[in-house]
PDB file of N, CA and C in Angstrom:
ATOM      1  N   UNK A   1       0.823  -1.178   0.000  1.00  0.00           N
ATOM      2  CA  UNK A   1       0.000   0.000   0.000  1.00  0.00           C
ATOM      3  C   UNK A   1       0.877   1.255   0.000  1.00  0.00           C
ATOM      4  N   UNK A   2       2.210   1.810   0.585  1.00  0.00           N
ATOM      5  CA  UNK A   2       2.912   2.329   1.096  1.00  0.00           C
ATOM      6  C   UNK A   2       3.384   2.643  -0.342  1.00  0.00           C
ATOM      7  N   UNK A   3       3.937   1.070  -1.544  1.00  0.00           N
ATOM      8  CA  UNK A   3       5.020   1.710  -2.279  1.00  0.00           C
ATOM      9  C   UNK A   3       3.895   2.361  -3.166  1.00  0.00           C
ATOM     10  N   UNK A   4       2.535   1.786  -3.931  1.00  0.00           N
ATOM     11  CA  UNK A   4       1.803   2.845  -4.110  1.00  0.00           C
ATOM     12  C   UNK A   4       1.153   3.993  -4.011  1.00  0.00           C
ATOM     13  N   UNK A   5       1.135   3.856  -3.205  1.00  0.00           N
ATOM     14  CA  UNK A   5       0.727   5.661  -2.004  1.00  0.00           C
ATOM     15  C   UNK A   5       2.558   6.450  -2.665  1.00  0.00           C
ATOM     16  N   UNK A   6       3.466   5.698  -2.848  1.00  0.00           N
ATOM     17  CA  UNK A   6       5.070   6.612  -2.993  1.00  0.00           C
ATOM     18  C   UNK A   6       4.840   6.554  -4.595  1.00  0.00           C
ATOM     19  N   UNK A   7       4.136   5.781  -5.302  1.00  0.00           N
ATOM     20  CA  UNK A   7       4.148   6.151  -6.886  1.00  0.00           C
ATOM     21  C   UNK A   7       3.143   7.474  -7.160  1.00  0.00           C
ATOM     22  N   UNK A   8       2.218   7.954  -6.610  1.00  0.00           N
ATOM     23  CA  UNK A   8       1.555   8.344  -6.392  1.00  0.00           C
ATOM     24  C   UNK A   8       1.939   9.935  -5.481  1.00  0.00           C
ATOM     25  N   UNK A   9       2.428  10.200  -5.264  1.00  0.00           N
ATOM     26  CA  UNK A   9       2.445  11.493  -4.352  1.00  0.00           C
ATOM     27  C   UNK A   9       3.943  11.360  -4.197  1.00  0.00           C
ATOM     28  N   UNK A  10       5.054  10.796  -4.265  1.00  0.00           N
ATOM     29  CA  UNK A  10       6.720  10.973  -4.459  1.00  0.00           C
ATOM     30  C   UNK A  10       7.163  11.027  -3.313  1.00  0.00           C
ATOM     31  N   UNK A  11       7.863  12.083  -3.236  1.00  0.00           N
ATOM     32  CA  UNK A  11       8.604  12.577  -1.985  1.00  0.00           C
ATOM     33  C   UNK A  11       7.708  12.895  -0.766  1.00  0.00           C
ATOM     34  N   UNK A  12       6.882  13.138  -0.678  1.00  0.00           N
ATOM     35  CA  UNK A  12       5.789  14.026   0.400  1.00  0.00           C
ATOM     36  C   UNK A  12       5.539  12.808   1.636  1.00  0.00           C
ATOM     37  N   UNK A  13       5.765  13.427   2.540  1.00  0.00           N
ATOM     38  CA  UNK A  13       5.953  12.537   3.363  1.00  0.00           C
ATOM     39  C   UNK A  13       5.025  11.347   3.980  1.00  0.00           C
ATOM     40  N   UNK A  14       5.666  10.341   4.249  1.00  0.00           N
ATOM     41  CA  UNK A  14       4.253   8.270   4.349  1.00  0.00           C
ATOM     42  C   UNK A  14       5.168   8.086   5.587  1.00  0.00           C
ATOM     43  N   UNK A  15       4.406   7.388   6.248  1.00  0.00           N
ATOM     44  CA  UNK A  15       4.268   6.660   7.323  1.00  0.00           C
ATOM     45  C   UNK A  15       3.272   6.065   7.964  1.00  0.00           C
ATOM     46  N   UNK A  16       3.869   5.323   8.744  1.00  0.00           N
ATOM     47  CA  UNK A  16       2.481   4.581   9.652  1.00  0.00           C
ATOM     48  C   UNK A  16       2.874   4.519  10.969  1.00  0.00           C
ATOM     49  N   UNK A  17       1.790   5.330  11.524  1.00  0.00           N
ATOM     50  CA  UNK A  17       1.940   4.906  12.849  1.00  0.00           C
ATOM     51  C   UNK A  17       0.819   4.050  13.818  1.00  0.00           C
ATOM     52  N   UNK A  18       1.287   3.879  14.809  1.00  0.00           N
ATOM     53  CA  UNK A  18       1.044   3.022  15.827  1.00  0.00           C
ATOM     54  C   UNK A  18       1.161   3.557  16.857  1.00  0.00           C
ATOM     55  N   UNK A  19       0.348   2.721  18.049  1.00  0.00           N
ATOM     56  CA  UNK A  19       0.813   3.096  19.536  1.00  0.00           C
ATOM     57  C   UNK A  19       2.042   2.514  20.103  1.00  0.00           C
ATOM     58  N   UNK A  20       2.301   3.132  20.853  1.00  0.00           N
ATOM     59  CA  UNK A  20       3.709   2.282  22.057  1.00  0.00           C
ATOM     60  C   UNK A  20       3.841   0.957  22.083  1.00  0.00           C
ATOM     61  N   UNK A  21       2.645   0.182  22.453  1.00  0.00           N
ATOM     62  CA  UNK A  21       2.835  -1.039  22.712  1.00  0.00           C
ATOM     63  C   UNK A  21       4.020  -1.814  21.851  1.00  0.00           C
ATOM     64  N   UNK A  22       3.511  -1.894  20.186  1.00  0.00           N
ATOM     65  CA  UNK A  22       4.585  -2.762  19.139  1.00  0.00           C
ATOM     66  C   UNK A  22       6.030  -2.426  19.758  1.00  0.00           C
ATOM     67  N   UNK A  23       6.572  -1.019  19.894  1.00  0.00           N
ATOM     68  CA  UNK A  23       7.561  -0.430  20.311  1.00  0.00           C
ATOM     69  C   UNK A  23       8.637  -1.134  21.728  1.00  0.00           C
ATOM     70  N   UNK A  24       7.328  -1.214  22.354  1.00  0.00           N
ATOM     71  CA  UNK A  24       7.694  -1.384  23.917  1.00  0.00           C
ATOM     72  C   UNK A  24       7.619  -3.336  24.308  1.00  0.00           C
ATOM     73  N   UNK A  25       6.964  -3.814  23.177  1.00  0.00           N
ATOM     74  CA  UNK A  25       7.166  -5.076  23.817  1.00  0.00           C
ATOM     75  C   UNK A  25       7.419  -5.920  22.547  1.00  0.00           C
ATOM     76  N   UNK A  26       7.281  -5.550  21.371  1.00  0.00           N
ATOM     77  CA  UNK A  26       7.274  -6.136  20.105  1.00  0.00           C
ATOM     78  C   UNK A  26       5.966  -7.311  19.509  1.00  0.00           C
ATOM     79  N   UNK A  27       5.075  -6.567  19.601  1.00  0.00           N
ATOM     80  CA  UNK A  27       4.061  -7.750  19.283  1.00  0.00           C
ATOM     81  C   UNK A  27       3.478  -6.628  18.267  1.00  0.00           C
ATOM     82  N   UNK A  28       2.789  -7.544  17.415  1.00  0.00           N
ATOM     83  CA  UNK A  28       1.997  -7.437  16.062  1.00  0.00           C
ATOM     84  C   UNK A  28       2.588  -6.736  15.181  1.00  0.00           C
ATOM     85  N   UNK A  29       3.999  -5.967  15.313  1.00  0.00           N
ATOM     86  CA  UNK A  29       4.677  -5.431  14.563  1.00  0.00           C
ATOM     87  C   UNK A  29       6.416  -5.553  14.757  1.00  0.00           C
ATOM     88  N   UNK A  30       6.813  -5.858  14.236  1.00  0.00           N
ATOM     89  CA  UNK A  30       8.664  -5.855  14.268  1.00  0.00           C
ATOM     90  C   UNK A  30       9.133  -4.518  14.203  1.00  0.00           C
ATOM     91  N   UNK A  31       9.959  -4.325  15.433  1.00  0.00           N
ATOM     92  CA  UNK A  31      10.521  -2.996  15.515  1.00  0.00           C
ATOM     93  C   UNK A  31      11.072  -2.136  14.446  1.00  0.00           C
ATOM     94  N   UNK A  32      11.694  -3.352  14.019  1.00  0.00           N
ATOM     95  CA  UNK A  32      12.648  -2.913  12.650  1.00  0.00           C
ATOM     96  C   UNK A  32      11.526  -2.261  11.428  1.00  0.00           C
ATOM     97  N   UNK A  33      10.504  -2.870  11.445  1.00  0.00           N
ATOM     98  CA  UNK A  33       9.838  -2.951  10.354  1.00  0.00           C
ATOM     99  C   UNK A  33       8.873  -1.485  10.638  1.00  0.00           C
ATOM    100  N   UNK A  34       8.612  -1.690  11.958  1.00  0.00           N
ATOM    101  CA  UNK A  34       8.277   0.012  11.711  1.00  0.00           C
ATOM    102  C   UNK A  34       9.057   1.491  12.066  1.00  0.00           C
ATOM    103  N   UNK A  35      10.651   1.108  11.964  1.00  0.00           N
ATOM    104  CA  UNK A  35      11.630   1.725  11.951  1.00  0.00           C
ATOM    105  C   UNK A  35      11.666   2.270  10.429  1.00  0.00           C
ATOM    106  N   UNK A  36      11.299   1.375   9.487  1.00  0.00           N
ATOM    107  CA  UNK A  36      11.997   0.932   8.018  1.00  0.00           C
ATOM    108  C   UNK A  36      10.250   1.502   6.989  1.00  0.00           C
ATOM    109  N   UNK A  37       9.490   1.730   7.772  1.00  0.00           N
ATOM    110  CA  UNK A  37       7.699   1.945   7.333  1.00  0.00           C
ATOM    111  C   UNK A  37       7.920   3.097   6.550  1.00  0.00           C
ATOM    112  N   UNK A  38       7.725   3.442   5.850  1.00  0.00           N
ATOM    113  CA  UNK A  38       7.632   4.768   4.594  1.00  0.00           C
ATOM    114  C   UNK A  38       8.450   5.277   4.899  1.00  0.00           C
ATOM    115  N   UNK A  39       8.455   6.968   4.195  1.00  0.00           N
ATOM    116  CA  UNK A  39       9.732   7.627   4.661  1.00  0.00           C
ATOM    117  C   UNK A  39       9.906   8.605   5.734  1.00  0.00           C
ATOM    118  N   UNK A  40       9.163   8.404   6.978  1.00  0.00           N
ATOM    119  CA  UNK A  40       9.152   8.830   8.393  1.00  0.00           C
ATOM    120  C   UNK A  40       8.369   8.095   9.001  1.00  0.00           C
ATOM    121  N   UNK A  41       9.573   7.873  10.247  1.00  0.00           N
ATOM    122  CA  UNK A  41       8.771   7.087  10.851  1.00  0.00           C
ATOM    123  C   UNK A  41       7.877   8.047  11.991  1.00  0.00           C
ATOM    124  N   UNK A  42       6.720   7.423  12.417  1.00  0.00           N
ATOM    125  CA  UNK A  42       5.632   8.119  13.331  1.00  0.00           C
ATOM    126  C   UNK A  42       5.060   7.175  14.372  1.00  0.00           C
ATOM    127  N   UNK A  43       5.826   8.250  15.682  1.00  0.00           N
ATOM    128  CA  UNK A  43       5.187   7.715  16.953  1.00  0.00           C
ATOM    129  C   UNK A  43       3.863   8.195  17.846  1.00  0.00           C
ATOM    130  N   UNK A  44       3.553   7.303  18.865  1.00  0.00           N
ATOM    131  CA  UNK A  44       2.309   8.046  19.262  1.00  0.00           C
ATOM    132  C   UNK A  44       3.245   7.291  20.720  1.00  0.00           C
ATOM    133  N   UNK A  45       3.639   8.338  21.799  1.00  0.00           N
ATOM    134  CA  UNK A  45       4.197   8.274  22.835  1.00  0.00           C
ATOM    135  C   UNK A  45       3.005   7.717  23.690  1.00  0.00           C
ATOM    136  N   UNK A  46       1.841   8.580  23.448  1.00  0.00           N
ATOM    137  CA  UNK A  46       0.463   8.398  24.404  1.00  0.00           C
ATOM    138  C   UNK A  46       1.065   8.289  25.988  1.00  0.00           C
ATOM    139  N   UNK A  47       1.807   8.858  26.917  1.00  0.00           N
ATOM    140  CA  UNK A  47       2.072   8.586  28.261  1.00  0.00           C
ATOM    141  C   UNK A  47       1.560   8.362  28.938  1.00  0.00           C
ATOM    142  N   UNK A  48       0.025   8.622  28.852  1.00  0.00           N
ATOM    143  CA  UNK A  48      -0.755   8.463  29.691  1.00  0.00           C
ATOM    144  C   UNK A  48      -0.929   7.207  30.003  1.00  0.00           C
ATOM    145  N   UNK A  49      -0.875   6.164  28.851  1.00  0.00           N
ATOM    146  CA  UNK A  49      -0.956   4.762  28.856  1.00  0.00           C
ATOM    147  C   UNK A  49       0.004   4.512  30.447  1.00  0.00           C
ATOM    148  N   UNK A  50       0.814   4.636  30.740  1.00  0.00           N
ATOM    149  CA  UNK A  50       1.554   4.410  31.726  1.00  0.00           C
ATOM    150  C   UNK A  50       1.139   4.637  33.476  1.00  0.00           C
ATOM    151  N   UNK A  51       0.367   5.797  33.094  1.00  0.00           N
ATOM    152  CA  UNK A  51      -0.151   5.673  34.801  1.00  0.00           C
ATOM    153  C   UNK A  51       0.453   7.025  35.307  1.00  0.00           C
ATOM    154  N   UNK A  52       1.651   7.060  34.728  1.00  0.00           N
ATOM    155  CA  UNK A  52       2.358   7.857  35.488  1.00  0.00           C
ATOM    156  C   UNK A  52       2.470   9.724  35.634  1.00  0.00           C
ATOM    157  N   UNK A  53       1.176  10.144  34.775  1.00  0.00           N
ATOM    158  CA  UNK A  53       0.808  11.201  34.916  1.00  0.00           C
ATOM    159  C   UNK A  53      -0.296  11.581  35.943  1.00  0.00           C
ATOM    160  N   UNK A  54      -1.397  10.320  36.767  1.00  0.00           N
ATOM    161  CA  UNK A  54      -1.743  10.380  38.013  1.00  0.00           C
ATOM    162  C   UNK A  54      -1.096  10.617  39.212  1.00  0.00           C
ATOM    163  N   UNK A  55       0.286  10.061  39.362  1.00  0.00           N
ATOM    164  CA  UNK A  55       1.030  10.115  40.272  1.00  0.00           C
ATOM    165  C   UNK A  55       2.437  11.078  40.245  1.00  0.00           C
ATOM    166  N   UNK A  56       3.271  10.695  38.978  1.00  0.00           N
ATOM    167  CA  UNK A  56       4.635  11.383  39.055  1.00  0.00           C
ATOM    168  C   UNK A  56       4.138  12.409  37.346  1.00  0.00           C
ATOM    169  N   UNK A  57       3.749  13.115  37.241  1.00  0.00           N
ATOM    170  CA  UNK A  57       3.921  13.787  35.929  1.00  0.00           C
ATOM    171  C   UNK A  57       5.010  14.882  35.913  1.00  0.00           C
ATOM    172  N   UNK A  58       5.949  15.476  36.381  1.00  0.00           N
ATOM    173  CA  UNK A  58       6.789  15.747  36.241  1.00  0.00           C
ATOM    174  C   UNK A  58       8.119  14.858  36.389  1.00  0.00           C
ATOM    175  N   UNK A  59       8.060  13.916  36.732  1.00  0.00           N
ATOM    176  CA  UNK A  59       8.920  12.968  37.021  1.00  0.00           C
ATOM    177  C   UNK A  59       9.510  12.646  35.341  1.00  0.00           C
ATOM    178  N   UNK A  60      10.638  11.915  35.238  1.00  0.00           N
ATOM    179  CA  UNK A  60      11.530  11.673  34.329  1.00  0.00           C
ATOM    180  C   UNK A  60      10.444  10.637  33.531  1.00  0.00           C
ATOM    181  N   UNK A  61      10.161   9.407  33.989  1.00  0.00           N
ATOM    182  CA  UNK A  61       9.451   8.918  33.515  1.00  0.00           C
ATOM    183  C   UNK A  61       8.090   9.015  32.231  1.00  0.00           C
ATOM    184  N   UNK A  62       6.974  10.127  32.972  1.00  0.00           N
ATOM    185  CA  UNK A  62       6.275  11.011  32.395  1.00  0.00           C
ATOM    186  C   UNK A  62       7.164  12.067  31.252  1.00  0.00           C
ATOM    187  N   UNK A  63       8.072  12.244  31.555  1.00  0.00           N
ATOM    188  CA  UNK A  63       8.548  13.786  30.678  1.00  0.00           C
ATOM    189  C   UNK A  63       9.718  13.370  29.604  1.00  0.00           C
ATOM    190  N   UNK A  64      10.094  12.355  30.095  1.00  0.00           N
ATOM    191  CA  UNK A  64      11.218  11.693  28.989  1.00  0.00           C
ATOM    192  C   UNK A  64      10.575  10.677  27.518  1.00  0.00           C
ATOM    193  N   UNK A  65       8.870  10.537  28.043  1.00  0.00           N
ATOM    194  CA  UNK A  65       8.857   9.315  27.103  1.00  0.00           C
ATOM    195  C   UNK A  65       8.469   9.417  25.895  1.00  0.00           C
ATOM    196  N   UNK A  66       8.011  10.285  25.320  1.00  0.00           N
ATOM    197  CA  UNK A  66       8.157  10.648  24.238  1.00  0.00           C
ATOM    198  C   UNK A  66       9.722  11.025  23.330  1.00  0.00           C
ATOM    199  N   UNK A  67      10.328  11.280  23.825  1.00  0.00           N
ATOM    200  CA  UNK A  67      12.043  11.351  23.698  1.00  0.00           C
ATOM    201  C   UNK A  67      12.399  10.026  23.721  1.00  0.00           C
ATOM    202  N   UNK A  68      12.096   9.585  24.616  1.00  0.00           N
ATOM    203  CA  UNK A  68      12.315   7.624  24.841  1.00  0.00           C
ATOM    204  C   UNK A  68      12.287   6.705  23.626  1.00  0.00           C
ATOM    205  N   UNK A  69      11.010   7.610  23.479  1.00  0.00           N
ATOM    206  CA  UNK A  69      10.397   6.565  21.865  1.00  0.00           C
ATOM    207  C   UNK A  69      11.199   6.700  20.691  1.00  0.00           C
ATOM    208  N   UNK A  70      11.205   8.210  20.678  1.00  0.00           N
ATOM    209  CA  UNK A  70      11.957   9.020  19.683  1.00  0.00           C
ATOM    210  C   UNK A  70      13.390   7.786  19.450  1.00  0.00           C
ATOM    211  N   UNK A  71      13.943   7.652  20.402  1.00  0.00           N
ATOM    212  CA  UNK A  71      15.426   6.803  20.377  1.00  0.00           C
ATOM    213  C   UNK A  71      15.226   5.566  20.162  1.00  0.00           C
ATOM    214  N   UNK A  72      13.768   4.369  20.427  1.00  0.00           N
ATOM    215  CA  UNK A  72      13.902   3.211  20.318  1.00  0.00           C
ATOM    216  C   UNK A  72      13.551   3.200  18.930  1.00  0.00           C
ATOM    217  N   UNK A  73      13.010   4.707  18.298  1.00  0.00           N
ATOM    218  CA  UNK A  73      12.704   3.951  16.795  1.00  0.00           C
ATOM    219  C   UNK A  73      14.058   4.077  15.593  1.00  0.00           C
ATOM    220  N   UNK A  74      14.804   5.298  16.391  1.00  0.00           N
ATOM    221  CA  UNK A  74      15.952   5.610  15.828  1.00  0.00           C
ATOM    222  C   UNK A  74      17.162   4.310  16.014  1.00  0.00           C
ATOM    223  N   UNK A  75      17.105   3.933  16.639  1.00  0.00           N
ATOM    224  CA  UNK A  75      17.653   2.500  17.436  1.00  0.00           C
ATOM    225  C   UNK A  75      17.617   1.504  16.233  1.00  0.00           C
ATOM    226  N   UNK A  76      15.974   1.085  15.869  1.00  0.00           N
ATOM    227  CA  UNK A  76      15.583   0.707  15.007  1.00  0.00           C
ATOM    228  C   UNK A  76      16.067   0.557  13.715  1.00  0.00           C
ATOM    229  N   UNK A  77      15.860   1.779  13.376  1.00  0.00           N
ATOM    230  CA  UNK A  77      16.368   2.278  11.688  1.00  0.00           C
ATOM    231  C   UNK A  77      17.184   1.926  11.062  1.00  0.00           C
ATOM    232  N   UNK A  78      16.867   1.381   9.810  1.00  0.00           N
ATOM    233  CA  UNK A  78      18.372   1.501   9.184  1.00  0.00           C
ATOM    234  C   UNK A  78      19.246   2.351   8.646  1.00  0.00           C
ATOM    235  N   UNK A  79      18.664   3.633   8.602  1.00  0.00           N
ATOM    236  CA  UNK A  79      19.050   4.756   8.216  1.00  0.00           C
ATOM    237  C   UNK A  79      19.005   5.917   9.492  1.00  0.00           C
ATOM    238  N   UNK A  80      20.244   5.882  10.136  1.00  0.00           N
ATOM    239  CA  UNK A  80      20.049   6.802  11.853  1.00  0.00           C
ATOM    240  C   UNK A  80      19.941   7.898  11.607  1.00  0.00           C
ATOM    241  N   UNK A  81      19.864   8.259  10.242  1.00  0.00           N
ATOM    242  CA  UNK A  81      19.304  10.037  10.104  1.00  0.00           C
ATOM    243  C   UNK A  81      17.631  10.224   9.561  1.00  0.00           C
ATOM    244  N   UNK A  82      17.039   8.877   9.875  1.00  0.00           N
ATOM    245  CA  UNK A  82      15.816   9.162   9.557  1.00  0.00           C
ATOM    246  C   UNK A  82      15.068   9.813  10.413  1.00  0.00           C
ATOM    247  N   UNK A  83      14.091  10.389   9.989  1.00  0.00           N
ATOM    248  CA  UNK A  83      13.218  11.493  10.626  1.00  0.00           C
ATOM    249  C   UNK A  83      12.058  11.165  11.493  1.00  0.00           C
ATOM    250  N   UNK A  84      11.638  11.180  12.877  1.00  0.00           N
ATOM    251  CA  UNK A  84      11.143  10.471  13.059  1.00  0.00           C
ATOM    252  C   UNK A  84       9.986  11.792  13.509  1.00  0.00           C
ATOM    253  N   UNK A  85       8.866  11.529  13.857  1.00  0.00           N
ATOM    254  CA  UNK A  85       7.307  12.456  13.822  1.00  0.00           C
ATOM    255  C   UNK A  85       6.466  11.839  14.697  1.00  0.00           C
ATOM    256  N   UNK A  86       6.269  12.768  15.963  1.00  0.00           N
ATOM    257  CA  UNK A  86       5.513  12.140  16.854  1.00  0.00           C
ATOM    258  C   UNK A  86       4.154  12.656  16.564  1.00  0.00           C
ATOM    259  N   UNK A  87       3.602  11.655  15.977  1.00  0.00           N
ATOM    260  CA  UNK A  87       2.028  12.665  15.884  1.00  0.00           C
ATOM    261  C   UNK A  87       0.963  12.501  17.048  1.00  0.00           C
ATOM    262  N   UNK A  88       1.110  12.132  17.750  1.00  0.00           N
ATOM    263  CA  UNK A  88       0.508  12.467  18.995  1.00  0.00           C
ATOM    264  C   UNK A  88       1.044  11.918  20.767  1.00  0.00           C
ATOM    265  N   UNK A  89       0.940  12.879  21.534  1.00  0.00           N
ATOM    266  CA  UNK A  89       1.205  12.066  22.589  1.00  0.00           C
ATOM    267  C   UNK A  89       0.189  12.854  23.759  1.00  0.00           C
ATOM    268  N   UNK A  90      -0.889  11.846  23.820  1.00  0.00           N
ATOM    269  CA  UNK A  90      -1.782  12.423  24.072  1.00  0.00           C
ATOM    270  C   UNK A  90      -2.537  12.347  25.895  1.00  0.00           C
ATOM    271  N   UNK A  91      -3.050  12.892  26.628  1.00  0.00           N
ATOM    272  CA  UNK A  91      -3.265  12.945  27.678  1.00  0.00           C
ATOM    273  C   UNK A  91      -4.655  14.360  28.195  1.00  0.00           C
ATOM    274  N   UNK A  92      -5.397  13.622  28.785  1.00  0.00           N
ATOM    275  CA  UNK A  92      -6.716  14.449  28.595  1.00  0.00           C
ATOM    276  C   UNK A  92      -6.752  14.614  30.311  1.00  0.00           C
ATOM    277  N   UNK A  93      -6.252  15.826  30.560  1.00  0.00           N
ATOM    278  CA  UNK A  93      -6.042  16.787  32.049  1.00  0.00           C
ATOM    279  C   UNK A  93      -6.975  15.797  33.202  1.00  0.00           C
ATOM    280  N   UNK A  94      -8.387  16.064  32.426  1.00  0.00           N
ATOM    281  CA  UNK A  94      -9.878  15.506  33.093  1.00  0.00           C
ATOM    282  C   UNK A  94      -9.722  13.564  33.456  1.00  0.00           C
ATOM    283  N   UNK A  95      -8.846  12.975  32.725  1.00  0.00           N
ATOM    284  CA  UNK A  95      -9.162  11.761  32.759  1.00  0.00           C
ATOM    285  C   UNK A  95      -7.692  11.183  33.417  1.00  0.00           C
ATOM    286  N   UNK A  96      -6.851  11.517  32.760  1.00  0.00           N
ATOM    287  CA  UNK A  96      -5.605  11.075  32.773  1.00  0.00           C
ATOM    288  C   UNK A  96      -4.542  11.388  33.967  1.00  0.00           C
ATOM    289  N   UNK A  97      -4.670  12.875  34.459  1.00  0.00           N
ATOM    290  CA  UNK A  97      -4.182  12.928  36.140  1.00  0.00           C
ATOM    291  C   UNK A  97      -5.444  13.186  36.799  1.00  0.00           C
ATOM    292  N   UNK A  98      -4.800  13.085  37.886  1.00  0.00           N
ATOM    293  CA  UNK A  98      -5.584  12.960  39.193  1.00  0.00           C
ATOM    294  C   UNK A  98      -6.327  14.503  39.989  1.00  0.00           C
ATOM    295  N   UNK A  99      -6.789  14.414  40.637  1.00  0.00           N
ATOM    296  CA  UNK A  99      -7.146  15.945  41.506  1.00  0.00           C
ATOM    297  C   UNK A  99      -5.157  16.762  41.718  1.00  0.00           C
ATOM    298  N   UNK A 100      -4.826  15.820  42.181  1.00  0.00           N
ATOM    299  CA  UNK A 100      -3.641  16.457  42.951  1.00  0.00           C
ATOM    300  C   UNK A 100      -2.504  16.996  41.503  1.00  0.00           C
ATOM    301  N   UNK A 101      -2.372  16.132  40.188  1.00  0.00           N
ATOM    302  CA  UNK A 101      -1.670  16.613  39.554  1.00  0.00           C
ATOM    303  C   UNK A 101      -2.001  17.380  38.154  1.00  0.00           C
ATOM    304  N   UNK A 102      -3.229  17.679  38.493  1.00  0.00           N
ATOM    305  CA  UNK A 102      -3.895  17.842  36.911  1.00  0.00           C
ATOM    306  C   UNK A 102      -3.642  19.530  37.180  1.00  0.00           C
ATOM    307  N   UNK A 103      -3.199  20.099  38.198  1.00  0.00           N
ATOM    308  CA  UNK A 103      -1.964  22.220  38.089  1.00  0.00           C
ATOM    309  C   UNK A 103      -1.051  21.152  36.997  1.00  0.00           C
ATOM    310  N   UNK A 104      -0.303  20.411  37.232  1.00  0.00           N
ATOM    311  CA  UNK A 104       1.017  20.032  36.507  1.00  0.00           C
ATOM    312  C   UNK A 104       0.794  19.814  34.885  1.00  0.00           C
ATOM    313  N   UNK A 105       0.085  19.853  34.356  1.00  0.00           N
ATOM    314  CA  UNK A 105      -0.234  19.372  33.215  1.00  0.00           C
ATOM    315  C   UNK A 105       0.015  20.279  31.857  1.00  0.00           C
ATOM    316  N   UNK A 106       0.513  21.350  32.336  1.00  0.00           N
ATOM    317  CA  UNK A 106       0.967  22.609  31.559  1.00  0.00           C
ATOM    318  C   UNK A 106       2.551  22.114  31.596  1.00  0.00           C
ATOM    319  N   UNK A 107       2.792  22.229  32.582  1.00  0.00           N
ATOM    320  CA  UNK A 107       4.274  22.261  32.839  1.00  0.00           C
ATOM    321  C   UNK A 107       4.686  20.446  31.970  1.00  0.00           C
ATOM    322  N   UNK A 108       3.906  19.383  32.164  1.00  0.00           N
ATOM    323  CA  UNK A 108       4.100  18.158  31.816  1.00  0.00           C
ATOM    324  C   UNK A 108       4.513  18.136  30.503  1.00  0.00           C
ATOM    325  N   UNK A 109       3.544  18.876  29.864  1.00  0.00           N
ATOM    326  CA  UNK A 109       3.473  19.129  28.371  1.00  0.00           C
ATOM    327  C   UNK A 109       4.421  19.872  27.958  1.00  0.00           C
ATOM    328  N   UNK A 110       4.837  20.902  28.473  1.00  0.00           N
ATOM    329  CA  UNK A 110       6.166  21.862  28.101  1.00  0.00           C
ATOM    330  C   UNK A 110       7.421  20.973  27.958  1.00  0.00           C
ATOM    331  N   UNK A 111       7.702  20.514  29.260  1.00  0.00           N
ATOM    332  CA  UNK A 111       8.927  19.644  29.521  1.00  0.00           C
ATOM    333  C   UNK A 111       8.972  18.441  28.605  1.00  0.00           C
ATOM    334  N   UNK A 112       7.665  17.679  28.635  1.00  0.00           N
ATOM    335  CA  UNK A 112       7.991  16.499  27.153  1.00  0.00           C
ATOM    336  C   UNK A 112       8.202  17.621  25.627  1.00  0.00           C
ATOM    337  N   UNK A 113       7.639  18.135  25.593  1.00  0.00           N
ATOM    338  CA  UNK A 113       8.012  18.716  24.513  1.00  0.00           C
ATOM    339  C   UNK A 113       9.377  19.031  24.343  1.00  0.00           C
ATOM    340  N   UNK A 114       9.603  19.841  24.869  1.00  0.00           N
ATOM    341  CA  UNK A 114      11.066  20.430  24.855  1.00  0.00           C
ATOM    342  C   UNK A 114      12.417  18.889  25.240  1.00  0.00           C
ATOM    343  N   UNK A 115      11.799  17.783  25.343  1.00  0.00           N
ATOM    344  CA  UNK A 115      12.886  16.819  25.777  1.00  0.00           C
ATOM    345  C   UNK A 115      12.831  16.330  24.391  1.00  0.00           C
ATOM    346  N   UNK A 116      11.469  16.215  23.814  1.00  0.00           N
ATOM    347  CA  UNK A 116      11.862  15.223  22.555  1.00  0.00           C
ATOM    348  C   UNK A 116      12.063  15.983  21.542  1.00  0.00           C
ATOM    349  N   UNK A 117      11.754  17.303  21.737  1.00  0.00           N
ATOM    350  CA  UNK A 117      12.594  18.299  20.533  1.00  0.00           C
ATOM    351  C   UNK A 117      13.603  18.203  20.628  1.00  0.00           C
ATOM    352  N   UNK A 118      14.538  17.820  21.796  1.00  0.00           N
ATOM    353  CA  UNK A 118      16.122  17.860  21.978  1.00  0.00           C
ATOM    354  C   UNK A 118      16.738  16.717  21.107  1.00  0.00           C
ATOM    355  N   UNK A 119      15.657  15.600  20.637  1.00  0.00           N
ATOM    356  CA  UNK A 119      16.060  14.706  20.406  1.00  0.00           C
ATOM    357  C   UNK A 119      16.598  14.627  18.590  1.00  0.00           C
ATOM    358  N   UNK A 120      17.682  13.807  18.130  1.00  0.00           N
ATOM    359  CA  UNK A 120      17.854  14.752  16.798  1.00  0.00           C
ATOM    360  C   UNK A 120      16.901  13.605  16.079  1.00  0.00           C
ATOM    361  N   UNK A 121      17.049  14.704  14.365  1.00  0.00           N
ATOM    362  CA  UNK A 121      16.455  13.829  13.353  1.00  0.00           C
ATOM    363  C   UNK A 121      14.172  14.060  13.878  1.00  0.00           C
ATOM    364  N   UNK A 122      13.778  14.746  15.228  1.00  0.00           N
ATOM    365  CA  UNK A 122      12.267  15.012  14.995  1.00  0.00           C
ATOM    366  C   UNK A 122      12.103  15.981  14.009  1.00  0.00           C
TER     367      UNK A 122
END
């Protein structure tokens, strides 16, 4: 589907993304293979999946993992200057922290941002 979608529209940028899971434990998809998926690869950090914006959202954990990802897909690649595109990493204030950390959720978002911008090749 991918090399037609590339006969079709050229250079302009394909990918496929996915959630964390394939990433983080390797099931239903080979790391490599969605390292190697069109010509950027695209993550969805989703942190919230983790828990850890109820309890620690400024914590390293919460604020690194989108950056995290950023490196296991670069890890991946066969090409370490490929570009990698987080298209979402998503967390909903109301659902996802708690009474006590949902002030932090400005600051959560700043700090992942600015960690996985640090990261090269986004």
């Amino acid at each position: 589907m991918l090399r037609a979608l590339a006969e079709r529209i050229g250079r302009h940028p394909r990918f496929l993304g996915r959630d964390p899971a394939p990433w983080d434990n390797g099931t239903h998809f080979t790391r490599p293979g969605l390292a190697d998926t069109g010509n950027v690869v695209a993550i969805h950090p989703w942190t919230s999946f983790s828990g850890t914006l109820a309890t620690d959202p400024l914590g390293a954990v919460a604020t690194h993992n989108a950056e995290r990802l950023i490196q296991v897909a670069q890890a991946y690649a066969t090409d370490p200057a490929r570009r990698v595109r987080i298209q979402e990493d998503g967390a909903a204030p109301s659902i996802h922290f708690s009474d006590a950390t949902r002030p932090r959720y400005g600051e959560w978002l700043s700090r992942s941002i600015r960690n996985a911008a640090a990261s090269a090749h986004t």
